[in-house]
PDB file of N, CA and C in Angstrom:
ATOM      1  N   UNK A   1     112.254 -70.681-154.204  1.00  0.00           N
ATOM      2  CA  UNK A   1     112.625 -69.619-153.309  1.00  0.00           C
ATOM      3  C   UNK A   1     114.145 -69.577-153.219  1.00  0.00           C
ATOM      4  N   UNK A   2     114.758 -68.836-153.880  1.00  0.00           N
ATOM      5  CA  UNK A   2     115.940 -68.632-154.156  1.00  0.00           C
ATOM      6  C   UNK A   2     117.140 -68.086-152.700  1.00  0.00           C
ATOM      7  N   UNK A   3     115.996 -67.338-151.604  1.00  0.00           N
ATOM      8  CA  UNK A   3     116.974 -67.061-150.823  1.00  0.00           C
ATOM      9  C   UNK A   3     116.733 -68.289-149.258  1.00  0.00           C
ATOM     10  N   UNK A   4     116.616 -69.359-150.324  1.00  0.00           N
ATOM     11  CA  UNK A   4     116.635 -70.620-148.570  1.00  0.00           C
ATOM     12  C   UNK A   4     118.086 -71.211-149.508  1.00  0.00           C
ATOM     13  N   UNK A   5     118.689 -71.931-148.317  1.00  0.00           N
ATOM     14  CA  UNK A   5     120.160 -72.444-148.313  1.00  0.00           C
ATOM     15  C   UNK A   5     119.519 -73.996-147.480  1.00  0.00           C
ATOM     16  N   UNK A   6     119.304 -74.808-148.286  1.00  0.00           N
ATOM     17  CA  UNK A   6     118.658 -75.840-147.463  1.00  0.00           C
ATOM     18  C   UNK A   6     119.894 -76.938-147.048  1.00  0.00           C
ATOM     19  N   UNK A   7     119.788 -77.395-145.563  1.00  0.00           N
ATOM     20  CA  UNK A   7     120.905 -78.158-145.471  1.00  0.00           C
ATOM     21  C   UNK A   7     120.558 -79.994-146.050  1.00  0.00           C
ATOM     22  N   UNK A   8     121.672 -80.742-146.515  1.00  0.00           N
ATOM     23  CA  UNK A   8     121.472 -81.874-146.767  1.00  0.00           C
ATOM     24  C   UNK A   8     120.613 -82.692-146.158  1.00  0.00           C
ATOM     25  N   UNK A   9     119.344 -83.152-146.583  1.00  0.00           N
ATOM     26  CA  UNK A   9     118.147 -84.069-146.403  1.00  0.00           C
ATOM     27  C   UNK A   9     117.463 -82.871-145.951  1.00  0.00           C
ATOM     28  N   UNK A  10     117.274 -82.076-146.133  1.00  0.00           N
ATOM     29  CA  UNK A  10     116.206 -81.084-145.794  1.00  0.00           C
ATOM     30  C   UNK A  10     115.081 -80.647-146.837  1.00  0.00           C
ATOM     31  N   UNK A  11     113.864 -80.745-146.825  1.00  0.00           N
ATOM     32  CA  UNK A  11     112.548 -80.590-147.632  1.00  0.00           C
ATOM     33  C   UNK A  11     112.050 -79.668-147.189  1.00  0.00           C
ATOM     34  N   UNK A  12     111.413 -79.054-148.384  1.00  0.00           N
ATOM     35  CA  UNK A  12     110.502 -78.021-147.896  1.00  0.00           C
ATOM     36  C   UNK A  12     109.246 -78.744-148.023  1.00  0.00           C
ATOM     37  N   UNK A  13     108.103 -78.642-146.983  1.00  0.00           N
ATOM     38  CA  UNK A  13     106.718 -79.179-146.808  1.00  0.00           C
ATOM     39  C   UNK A  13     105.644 -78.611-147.315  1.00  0.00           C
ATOM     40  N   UNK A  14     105.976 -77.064-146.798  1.00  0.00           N
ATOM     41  CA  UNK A  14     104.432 -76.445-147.226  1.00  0.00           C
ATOM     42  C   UNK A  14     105.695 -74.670-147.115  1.00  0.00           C
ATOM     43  N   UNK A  15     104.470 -73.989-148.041  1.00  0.00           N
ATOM     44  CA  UNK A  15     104.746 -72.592-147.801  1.00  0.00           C
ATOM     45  C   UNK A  15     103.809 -71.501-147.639  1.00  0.00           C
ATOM     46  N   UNK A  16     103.749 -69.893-147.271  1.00  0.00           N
ATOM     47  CA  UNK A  16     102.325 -69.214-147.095  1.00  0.00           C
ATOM     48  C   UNK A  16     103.123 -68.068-147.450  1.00  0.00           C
ATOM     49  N   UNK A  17     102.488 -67.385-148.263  1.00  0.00           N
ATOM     50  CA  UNK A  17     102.540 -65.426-148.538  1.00  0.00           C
ATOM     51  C   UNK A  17     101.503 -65.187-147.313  1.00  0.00           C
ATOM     52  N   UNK A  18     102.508 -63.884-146.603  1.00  0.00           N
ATOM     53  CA  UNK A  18     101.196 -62.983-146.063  1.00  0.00           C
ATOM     54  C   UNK A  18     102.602 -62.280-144.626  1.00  0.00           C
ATOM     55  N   UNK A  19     101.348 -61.683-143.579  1.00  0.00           N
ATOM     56  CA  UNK A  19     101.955 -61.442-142.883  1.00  0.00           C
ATOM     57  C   UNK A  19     102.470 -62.029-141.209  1.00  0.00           C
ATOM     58  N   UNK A  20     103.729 -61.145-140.805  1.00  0.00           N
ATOM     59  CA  UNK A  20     103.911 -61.899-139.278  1.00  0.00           C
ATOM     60  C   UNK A  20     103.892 -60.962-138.091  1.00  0.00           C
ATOM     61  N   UNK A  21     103.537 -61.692-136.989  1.00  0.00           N
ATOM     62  CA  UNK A  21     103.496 -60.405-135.781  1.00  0.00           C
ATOM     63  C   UNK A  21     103.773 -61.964-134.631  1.00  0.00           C
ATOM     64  N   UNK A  22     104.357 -61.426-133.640  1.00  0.00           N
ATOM     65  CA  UNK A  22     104.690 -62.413-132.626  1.00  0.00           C
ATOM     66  C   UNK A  22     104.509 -61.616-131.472  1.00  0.00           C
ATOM     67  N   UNK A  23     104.545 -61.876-130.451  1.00  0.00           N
ATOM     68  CA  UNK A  23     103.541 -61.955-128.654  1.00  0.00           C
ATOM     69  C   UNK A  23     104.882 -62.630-128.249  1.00  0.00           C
ATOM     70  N   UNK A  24     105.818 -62.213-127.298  1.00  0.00           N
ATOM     71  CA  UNK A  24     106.701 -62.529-126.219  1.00  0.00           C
ATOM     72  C   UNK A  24     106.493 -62.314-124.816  1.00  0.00           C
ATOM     73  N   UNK A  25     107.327 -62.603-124.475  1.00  0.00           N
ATOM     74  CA  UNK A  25     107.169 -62.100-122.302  1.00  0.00           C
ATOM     75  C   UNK A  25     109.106 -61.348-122.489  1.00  0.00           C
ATOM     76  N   UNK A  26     108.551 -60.020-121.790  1.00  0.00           N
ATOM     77  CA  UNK A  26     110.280 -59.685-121.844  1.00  0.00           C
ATOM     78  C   UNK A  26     110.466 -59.723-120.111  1.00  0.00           C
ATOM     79  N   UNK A  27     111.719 -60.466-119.861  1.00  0.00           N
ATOM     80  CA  UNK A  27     111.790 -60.658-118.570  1.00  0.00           C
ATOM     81  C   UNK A  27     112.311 -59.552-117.945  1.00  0.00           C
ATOM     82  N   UNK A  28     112.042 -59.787-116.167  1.00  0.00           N
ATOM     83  CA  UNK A  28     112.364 -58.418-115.770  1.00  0.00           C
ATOM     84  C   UNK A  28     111.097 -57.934-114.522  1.00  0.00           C
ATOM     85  N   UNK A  29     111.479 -57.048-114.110  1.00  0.00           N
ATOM     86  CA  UNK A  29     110.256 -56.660-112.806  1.00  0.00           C
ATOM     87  C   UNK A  29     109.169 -56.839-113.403  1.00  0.00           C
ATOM     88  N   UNK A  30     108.293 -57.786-113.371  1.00  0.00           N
ATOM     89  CA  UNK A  30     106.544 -57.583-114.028  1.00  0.00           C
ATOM     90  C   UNK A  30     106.757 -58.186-115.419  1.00  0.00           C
ATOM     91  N   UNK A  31     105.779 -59.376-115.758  1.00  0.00           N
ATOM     92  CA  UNK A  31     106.095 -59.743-117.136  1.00  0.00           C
ATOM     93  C   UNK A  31     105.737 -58.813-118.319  1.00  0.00           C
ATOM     94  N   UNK A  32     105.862 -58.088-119.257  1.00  0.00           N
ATOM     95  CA  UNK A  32     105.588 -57.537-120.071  1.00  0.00           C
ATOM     96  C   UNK A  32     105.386 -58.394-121.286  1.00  0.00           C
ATOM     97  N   UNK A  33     104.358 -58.269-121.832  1.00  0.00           N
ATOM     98  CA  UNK A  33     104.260 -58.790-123.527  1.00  0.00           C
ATOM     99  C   UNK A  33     104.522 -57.811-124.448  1.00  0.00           C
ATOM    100  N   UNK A  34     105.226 -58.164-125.763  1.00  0.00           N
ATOM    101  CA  UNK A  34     105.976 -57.002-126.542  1.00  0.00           C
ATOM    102  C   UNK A  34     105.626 -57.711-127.771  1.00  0.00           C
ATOM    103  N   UNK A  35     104.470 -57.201-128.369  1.00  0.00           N
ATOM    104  CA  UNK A  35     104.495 -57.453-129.853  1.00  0.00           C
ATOM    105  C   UNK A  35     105.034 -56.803-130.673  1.00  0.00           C
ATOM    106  N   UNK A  36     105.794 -57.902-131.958  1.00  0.00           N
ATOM    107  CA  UNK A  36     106.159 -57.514-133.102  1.00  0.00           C
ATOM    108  C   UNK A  36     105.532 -58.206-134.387  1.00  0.00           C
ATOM    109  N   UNK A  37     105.867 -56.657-135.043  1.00  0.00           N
ATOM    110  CA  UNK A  37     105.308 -57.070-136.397  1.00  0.00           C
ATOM    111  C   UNK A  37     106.415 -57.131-137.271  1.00  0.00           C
ATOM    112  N   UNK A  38     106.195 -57.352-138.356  1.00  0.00           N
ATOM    113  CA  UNK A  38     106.995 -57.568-139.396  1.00  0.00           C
ATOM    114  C   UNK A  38     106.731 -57.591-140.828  1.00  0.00           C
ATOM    115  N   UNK A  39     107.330 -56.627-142.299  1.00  0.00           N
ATOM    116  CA  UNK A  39     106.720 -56.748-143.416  1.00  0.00           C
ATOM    117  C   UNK A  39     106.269 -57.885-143.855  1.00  0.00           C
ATOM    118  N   UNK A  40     105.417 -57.477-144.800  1.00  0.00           N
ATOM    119  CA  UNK A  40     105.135 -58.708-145.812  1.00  0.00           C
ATOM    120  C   UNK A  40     105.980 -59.934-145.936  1.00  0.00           C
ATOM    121  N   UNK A  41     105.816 -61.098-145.914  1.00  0.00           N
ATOM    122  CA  UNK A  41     106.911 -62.233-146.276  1.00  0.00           C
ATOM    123  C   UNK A  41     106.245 -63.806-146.626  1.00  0.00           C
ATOM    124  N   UNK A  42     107.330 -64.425-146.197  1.00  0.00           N
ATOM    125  CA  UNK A  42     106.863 -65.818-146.232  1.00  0.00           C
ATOM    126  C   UNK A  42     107.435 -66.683-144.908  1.00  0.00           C
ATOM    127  N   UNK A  43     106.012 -67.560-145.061  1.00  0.00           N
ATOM    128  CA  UNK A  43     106.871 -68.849-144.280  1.00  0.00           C
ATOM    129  C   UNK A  43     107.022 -70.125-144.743  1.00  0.00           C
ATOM    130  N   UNK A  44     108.045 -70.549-144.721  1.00  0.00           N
ATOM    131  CA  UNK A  44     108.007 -72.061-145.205  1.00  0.00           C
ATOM    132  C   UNK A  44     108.763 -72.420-144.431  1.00  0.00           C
ATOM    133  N   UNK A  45     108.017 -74.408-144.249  1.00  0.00           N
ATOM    134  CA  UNK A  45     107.927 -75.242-143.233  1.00  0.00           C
ATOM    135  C   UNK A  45     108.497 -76.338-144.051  1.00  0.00           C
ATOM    136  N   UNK A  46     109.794 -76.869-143.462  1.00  0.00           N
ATOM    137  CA  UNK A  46     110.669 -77.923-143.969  1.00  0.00           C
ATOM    138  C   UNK A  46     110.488 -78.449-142.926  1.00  0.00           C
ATOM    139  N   UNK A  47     110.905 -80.264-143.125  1.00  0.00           N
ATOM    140  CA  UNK A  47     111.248 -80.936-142.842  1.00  0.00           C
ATOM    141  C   UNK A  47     112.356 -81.062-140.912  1.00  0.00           C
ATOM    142  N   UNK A  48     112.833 -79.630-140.949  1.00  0.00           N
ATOM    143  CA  UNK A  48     113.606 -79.349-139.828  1.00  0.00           C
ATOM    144  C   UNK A  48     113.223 -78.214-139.048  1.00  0.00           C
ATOM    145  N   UNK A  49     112.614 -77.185-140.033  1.00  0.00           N
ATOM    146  CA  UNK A  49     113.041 -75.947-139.579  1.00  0.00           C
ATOM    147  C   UNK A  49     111.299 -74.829-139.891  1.00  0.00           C
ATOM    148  N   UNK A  50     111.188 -73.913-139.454  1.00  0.00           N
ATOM    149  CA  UNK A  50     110.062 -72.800-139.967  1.00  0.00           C
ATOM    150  C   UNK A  50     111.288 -71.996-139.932  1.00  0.00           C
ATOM    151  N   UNK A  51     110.910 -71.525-141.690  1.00  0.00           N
ATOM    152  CA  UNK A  51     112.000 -70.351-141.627  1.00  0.00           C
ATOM    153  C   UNK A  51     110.670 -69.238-142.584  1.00  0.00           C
ATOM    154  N   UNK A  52     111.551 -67.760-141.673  1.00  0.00           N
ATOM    155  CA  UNK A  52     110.645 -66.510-141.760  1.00  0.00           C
ATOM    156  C   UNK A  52     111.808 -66.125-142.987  1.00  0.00           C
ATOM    157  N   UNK A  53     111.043 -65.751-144.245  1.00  0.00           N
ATOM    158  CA  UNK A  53     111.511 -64.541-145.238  1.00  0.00           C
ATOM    159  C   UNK A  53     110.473 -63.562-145.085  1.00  0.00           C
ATOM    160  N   UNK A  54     111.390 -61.909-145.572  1.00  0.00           N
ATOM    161  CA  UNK A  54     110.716 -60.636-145.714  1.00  0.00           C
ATOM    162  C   UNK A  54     110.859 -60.702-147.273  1.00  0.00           C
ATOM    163  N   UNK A  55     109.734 -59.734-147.424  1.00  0.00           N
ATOM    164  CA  UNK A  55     109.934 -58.636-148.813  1.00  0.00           C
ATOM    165  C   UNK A  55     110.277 -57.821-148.556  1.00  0.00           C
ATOM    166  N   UNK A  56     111.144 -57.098-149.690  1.00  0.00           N
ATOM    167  CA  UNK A  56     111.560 -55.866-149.515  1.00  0.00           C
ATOM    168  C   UNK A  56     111.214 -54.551-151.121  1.00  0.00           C
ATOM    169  N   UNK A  57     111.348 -54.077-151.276  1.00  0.00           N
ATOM    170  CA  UNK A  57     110.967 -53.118-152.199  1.00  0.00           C
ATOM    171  C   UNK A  57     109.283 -52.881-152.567  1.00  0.00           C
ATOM    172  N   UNK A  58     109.405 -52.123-153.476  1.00  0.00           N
ATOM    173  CA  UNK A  58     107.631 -51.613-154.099  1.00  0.00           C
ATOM    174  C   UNK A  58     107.287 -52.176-155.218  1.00  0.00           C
ATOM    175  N   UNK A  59     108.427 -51.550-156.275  1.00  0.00           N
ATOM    176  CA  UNK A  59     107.473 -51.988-157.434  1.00  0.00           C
ATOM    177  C   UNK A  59     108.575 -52.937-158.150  1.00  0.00           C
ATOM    178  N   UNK A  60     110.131 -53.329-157.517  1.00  0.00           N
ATOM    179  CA  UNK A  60     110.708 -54.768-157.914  1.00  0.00           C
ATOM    180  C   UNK A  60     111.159 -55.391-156.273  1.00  0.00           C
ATOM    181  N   UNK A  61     110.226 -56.462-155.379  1.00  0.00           N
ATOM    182  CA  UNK A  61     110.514 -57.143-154.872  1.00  0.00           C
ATOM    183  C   UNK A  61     111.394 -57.992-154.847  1.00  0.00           C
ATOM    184  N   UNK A  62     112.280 -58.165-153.520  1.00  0.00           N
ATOM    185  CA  UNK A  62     112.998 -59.102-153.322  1.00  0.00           C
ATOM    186  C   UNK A  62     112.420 -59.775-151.536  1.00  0.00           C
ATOM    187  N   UNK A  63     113.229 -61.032-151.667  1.00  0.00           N
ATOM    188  CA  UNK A  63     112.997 -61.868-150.471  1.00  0.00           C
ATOM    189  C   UNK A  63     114.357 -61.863-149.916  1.00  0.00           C
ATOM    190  N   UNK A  64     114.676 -62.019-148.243  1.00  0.00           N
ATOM    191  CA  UNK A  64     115.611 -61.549-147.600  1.00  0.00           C
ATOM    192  C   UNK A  64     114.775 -62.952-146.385  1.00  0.00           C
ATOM    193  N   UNK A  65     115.837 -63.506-146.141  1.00  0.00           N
ATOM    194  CA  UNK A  65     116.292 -64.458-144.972  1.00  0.00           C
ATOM    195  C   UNK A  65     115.795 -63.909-143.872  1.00  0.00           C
ATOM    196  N   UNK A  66     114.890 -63.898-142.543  1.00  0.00           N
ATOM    197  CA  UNK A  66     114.597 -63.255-141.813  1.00  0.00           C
ATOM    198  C   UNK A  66     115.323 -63.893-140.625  1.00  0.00           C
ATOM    199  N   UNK A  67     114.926 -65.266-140.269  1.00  0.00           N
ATOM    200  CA  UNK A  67     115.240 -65.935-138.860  1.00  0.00           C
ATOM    201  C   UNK A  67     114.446 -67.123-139.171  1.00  0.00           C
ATOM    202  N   UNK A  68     114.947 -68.708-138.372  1.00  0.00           N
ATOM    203  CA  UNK A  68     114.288 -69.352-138.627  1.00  0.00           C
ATOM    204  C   UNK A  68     114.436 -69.876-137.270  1.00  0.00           C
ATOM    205  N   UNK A  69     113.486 -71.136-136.736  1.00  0.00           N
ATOM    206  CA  UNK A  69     113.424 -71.839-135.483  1.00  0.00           C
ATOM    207  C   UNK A  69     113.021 -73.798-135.774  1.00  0.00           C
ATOM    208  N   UNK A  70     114.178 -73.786-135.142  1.00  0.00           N
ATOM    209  CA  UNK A  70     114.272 -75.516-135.068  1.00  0.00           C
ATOM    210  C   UNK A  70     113.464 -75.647-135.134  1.00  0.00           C
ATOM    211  N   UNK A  71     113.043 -76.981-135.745  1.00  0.00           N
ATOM    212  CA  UNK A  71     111.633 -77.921-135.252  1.00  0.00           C
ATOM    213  C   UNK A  71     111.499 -78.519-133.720  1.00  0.00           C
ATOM    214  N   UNK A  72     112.869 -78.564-132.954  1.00  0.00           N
ATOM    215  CA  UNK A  72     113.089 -79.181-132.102  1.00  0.00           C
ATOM    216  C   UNK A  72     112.780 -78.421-130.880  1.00  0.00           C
ATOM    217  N   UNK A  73     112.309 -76.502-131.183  1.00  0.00           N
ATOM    218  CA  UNK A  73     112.568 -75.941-130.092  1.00  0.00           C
ATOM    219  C   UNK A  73     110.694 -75.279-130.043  1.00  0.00           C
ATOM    220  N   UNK A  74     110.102 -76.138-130.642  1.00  0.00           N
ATOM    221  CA  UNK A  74     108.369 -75.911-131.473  1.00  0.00           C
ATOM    222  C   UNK A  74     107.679 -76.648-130.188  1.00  0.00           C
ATOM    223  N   UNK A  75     107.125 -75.708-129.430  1.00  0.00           N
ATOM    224  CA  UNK A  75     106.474 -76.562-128.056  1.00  0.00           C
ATOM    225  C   UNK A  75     104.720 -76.986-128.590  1.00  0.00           C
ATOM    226  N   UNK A  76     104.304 -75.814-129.987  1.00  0.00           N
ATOM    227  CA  UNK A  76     102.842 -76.454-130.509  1.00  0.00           C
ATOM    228  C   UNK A  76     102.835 -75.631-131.845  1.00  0.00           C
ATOM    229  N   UNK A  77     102.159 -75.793-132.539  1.00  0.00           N
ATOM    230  CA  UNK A  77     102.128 -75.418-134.230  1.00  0.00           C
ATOM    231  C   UNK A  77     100.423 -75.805-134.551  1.00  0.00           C
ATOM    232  N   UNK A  78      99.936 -74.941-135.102  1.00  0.00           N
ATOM    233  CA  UNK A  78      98.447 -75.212-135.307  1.00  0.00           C
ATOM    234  C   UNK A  78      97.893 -73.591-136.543  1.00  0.00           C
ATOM    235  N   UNK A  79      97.080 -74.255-137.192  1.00  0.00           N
ATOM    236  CA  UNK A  79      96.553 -73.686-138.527  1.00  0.00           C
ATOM    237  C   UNK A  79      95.248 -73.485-138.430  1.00  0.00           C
ATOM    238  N   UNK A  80      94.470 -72.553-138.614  1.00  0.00           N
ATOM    239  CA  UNK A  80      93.475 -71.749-138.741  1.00  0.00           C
ATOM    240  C   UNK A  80      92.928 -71.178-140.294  1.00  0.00           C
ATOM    241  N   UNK A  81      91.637 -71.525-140.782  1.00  0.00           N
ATOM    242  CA  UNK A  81      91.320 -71.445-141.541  1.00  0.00           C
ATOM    243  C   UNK A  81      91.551 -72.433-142.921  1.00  0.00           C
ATOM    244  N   UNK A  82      91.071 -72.295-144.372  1.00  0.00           N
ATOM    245  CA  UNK A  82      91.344 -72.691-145.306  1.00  0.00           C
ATOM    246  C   UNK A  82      92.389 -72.227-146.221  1.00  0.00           C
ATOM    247  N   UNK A  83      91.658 -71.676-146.854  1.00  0.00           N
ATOM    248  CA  UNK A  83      92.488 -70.932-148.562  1.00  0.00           C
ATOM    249  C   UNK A  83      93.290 -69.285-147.934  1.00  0.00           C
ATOM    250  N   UNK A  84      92.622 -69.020-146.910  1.00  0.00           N
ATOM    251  CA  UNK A  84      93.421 -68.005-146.249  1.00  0.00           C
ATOM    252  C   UNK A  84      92.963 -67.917-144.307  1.00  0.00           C
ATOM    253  N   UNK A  85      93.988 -68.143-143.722  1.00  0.00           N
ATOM    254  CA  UNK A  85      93.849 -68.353-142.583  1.00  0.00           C
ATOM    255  C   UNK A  85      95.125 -67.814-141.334  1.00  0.00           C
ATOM    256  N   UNK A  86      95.526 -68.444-140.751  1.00  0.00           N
ATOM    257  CA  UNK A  86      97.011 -68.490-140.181  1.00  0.00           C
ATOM    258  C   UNK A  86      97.804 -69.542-139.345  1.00  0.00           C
ATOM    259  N   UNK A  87      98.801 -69.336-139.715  1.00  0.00           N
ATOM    260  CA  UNK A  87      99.990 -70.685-139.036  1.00  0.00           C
ATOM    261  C   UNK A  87     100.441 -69.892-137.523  1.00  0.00           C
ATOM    262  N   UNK A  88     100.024 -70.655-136.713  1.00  0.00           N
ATOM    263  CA  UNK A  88     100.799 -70.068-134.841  1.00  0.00           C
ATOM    264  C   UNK A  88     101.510 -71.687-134.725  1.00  0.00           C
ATOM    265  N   UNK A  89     103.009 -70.862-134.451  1.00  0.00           N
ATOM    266  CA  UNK A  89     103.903 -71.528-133.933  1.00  0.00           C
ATOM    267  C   UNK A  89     104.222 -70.971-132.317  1.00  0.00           C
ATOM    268  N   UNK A  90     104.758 -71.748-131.265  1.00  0.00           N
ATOM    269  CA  UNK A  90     104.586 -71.665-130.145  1.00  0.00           C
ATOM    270  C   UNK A  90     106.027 -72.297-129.872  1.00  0.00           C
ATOM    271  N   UNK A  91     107.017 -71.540-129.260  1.00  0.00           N
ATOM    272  CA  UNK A  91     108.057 -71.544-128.694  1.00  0.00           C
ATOM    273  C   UNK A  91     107.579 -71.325-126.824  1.00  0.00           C
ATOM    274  N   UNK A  92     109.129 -71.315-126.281  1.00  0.00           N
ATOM    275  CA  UNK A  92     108.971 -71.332-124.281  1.00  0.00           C
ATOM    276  C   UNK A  92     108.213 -70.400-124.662  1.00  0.00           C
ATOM    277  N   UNK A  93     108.907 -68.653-124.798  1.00  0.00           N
ATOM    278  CA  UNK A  93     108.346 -67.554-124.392  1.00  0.00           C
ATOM    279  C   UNK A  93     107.545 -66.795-125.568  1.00  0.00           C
ATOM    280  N   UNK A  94     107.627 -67.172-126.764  1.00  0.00           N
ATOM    281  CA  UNK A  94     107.220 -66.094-127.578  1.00  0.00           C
ATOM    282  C   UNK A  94     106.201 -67.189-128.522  1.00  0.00           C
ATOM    283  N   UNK A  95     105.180 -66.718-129.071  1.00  0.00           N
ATOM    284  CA  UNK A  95     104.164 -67.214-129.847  1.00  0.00           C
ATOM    285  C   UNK A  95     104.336 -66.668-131.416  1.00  0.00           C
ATOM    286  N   UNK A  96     105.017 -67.135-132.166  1.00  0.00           N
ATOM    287  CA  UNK A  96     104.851 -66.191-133.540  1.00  0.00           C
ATOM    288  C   UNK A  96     103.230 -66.530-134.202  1.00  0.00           C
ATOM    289  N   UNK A  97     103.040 -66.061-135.303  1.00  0.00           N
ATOM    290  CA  UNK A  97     101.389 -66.081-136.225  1.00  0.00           C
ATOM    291  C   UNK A  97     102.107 -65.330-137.051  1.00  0.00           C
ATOM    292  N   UNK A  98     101.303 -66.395-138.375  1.00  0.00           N
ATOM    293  CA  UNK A  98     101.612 -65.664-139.613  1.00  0.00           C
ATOM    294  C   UNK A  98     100.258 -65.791-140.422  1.00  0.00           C
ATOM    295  N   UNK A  99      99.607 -64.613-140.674  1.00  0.00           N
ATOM    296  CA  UNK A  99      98.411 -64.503-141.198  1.00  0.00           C
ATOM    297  C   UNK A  99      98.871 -64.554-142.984  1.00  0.00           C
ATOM    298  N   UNK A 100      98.428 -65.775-143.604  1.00  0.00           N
ATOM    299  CA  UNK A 100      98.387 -66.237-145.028  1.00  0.00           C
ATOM    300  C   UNK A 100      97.426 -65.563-145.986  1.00  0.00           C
ATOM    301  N   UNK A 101      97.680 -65.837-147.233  1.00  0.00           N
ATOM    302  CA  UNK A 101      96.708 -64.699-147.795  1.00  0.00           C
ATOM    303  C   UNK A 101      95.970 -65.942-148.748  1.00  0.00           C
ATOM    304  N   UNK A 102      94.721 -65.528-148.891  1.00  0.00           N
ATOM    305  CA  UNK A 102      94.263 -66.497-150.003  1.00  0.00           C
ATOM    306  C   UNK A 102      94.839 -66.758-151.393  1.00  0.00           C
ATOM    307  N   UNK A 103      94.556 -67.781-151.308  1.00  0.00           N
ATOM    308  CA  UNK A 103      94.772 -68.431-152.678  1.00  0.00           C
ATOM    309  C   UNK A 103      94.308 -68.049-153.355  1.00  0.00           C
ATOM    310  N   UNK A 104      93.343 -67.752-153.677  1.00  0.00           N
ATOM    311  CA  UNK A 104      92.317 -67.247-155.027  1.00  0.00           C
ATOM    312  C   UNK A 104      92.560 -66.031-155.633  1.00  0.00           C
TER     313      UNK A 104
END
């Protein structure tokens, strides 16, 4: 994956094609939840960090750096399914999910 910049002693663990949508609280009179979605991408899970890439184009794809989140700021992380399932990571306020696509 050409567009990660990994810092010194940093591994990548595992990775998933597919998609992301995240569940927040936006603060303010009355809690509101505000889902987002997001194109096609990836996630991969190093050693430090879950970092979100997008795709971009149709018929010549590229991958683009999205945002990534400490390991340190990960209040729960849990996986669903096998060969295609999804990764929920769990920050204070916002819950990301990234629905993976099968393997096969």
């Amino acid at each position: 994956m050409g567009s990660i910049t990994l810092e010194e002693g940093e591994e990548i663990i595992a990775s998933w094609h597919g998609d992301y949508s995240s569940v927040g609280k936006k603060q303010g009179k009355g809690e509101t939840k505000v889902l987002t979605a997001l194109p096609r991408g990836f996630l991969v899970l190093t050693n430090r960090r879950a970092i979100f890439l997008k795709e971009r184009g149709i018929s010549s794809k590229s991958i683009h750096y999205l945002f990534s989140i400490p390991l340190e700021n990960v209040n729960d992380m849990s996986t669903e399914g096998g060969d295609s399932g999804s990764v929920e990571i769990v920050e204070d306020d916002v819950t990301h999910k990234f629905y993976y696509d099968s393997k096969g």
